[in-house]
Protein backbone atom coordinates (compact mmCIF):
# COMPACT_ATOMS: atom_id res chain seq x y z
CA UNK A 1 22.99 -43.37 -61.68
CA UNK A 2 21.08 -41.55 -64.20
CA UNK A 3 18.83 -38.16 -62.89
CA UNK A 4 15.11 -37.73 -64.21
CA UNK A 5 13.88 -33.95 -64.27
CA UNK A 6 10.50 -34.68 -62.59
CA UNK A 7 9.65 -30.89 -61.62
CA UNK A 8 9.99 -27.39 -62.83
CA UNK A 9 8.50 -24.08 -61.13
CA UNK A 10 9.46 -20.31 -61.51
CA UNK A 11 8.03 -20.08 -57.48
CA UNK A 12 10.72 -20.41 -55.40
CA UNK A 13 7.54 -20.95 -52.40
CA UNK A 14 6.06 -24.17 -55.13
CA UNK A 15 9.80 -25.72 -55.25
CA UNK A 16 9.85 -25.83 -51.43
CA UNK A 17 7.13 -27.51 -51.18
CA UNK A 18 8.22 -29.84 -53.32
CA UNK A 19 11.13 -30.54 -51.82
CA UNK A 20 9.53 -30.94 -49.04
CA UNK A 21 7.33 -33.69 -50.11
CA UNK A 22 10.32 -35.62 -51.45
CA UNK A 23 12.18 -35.41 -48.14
CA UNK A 24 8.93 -36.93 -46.12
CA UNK A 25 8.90 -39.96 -48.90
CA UNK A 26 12.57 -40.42 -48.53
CA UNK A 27 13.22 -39.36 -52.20
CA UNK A 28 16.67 -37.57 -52.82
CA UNK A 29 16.76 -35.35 -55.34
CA UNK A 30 19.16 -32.87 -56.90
CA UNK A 31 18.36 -29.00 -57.95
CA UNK A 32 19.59 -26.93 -60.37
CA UNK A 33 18.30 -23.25 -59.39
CA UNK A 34 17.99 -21.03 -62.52
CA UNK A 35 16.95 -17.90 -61.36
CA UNK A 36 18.81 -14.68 -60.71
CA UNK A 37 19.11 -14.65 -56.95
CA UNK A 38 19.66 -10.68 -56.93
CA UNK A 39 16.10 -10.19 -58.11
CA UNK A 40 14.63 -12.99 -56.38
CA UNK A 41 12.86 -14.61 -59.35
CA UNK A 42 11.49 -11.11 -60.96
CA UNK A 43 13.69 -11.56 -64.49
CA UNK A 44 12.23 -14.94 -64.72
CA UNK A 45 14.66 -18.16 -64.43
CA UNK A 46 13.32 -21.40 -62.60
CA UNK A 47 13.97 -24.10 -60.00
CA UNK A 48 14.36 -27.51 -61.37
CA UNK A 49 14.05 -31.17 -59.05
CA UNK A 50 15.71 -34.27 -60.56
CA UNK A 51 15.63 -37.24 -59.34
CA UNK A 52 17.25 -40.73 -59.98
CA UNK A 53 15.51 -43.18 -62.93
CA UNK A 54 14.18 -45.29 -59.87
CA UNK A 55 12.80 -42.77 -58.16
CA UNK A 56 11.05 -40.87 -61.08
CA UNK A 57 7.57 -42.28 -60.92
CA UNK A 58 7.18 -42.36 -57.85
CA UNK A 59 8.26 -38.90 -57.51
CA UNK A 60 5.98 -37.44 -60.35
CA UNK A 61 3.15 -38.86 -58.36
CA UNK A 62 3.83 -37.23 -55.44
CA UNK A 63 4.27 -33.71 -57.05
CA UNK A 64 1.14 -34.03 -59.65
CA UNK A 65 -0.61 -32.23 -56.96
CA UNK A 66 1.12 -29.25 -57.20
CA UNK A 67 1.29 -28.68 -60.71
């Protein structure tokens, strides 16, 4: 199963939400968190959601909001 990055954010408060909306629709997704956890996001870094291929589109529809 290939994974589809479908949302990136440097707000760790925006990637919960996000997250969030993927768990109501069912969506699973995957995260790779970027940032430097000792300064809680202050050096920079991000939060990335991936999703499978499938899922992608449908995904990216339910985040446009947020962007």
């Amino acid at each position: 199963m290939s994974k589809v990055k479908i949302y990136t954010t440097n707000e760790q408060i925006q990637a919960m939400d996000a997250k969030h909306i993927l768990d109501e629709a069912g969506i699973n997704y995957f995260e790779i968190n970027k940032m430097d956890r000792a300064y809680a996001g202050v050096l920079g870094g991000s939060i990335e959601l991936h999703v499978a291929e499938e899922d992608a589109e449908k995904a990216t529809q339910l985040l446009s909001k947020l962007k």
